[in-house]
C-alpha atoms as a PDB file:
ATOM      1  CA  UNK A   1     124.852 142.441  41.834  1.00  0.00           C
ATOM      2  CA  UNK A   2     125.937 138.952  42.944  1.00  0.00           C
ATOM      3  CA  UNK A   3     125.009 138.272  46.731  1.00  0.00           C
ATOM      4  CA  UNK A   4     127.306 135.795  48.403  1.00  0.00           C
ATOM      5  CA  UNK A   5     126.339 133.171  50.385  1.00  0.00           C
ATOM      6  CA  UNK A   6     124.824 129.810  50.258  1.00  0.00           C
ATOM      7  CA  UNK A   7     121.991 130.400  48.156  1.00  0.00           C
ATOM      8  CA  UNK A   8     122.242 127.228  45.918  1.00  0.00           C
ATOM      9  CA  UNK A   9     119.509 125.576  45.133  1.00  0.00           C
ATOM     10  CA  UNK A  10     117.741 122.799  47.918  1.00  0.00           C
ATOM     11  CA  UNK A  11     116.135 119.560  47.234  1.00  0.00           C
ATOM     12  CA  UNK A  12     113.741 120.474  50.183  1.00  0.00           C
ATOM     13  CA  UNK A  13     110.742 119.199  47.676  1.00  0.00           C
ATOM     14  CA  UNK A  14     108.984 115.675  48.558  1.00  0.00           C
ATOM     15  CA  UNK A  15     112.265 113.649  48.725  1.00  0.00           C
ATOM     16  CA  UNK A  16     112.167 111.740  45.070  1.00  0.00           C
ATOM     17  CA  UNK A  17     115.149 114.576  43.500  1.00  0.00           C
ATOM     18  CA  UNK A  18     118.920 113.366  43.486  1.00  0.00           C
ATOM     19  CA  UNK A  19     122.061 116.106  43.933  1.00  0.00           C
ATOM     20  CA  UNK A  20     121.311 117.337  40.851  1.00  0.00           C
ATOM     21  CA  UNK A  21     117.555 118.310  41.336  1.00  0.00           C
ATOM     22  CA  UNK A  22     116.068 115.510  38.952  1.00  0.00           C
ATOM     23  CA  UNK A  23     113.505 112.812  40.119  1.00  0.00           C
ATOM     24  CA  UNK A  24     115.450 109.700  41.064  1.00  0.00           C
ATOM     25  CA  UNK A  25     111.912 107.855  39.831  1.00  0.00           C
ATOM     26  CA  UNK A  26     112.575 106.956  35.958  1.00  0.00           C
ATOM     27  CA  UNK A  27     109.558 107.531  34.010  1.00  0.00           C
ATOM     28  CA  UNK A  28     107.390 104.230  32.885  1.00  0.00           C
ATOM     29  CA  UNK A  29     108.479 104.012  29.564  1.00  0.00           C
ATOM     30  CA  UNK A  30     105.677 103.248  27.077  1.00  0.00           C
ATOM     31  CA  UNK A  31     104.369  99.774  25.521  1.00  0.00           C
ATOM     32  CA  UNK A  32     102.131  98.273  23.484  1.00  0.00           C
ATOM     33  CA  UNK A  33      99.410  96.239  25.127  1.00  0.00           C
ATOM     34  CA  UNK A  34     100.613  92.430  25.684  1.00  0.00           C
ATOM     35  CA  UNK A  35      99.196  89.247  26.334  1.00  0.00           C
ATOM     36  CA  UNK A  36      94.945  88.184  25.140  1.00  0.00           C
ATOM     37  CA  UNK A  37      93.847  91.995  25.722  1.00  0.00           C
ATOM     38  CA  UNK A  38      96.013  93.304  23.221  1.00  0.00           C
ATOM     39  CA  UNK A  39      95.816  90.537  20.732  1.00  0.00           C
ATOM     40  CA  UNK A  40      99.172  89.572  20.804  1.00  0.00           C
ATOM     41  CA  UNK A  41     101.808  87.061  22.391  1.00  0.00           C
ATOM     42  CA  UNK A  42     103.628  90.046  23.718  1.00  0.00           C
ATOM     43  CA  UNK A  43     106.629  88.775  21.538  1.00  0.00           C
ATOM     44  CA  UNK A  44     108.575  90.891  19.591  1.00  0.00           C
ATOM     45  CA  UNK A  45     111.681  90.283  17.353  1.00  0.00           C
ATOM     46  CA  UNK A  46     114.384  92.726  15.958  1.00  0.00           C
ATOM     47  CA  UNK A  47     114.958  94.102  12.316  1.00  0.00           C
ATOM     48  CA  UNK A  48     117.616  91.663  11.854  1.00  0.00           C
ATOM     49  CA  UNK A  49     115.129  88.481  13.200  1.00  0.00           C
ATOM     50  CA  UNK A  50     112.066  89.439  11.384  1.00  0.00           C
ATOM     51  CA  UNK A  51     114.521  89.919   8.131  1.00  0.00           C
ATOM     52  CA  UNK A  52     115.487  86.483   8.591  1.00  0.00           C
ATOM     53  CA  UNK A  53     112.178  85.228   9.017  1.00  0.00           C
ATOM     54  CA  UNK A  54     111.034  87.042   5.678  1.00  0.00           C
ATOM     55  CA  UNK A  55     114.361  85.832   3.611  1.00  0.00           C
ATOM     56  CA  UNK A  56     115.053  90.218   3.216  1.00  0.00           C
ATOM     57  CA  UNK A  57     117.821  92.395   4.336  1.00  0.00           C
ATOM     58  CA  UNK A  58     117.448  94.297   7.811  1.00  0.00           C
ATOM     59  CA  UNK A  59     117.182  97.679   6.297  1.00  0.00           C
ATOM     60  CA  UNK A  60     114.367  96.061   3.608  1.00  0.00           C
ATOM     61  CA  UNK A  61     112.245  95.705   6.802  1.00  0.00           C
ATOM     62  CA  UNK A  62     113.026  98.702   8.473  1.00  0.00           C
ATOM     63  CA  UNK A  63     112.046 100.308   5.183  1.00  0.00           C
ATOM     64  CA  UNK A  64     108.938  98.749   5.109  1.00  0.00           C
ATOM     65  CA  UNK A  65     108.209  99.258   8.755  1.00  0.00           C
ATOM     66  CA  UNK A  66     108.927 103.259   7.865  1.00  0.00           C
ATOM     67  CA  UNK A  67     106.555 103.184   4.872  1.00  0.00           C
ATOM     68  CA  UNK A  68     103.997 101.445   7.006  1.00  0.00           C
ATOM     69  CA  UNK A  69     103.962  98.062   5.124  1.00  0.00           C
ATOM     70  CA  UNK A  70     104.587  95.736   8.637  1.00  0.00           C
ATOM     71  CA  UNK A  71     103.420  96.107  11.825  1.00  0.00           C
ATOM     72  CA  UNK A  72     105.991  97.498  14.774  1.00  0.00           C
ATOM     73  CA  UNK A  73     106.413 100.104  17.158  1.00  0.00           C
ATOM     74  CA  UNK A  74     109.632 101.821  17.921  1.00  0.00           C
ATOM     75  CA  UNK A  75     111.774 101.511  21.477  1.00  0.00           C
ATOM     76  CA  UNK A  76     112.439 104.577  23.661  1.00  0.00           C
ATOM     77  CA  UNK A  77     115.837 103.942  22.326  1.00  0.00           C
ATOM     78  CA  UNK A  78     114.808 104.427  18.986  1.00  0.00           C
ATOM     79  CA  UNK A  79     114.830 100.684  18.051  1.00  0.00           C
ATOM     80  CA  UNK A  80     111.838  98.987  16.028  1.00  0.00           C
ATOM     81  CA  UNK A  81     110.108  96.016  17.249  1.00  0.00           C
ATOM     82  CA  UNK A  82     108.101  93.847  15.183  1.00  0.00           C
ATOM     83  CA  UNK A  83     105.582  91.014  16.295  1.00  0.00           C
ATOM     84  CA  UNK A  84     106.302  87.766  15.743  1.00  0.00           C
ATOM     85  CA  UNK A  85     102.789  86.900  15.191  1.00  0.00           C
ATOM     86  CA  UNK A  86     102.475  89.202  12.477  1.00  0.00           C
ATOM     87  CA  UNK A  87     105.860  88.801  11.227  1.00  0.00           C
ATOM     88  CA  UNK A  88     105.035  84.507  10.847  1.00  0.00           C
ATOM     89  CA  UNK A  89     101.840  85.605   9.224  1.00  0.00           C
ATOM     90  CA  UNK A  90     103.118  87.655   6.700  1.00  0.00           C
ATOM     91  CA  UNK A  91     106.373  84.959   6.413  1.00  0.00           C
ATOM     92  CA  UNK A  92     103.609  82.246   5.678  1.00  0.00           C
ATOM     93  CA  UNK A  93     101.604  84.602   3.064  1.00  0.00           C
ATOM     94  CA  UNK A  94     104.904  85.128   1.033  1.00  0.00           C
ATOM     95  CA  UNK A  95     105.679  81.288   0.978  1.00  0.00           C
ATOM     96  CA  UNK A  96     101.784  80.882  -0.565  1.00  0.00           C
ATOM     97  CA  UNK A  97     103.031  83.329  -3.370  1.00  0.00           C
ATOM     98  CA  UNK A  98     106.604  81.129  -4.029  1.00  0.00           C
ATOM     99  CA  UNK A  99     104.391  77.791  -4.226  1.00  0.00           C
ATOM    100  CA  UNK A 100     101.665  79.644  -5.965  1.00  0.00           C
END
């Protein structure tokens, strides 16, 4: 039996919910640890940069980021990010190999 009325739902919680009852706070998304502490210059460079760097296609290094061959972590968007450090390091390795 439906009871008529105004028995929709409040936001009479702490304050933080918009119209439609979610938290108008966004969640802090997650990231790897930047700067000395983490080891890292905190800068990071997309498939298409780090593909450039290493004279390969984009989807070569998002292939090898999937198998696990180069260092990167993935966006809350579903992007990868790859450090440049790591990136110039192995860029530098596979010149060694060419002059080799």
């Amino acid at each position: 039996m439906r009871v008529m009325g105004s028995e929709a739902p409040t936001n009479a919680g702490n304050g933080n919910a918009n119209a439609n009852g979610h938290s108008s706070t966004r969640p802090t998304p997650l990231r790897p640890k930047l700067g000395p502490a983490g080891g890292d210059s905190g800068v990071y460079l997309r498939a298409a940069e780090a593909a450039a760097l290493l004279h390969v296609s984009p989807k070569t290094v998002s292939r090898w980021a999937k198998e696990g061959k180069i260092p990167h972590f993935v966006t809350l968007g579903g992007h990868r990010r790859f450090p440049k450090d790591a990136i110039e390091a192995i860029a530098a390795g596979l010149e060694d190999i060419d002059e080799g």
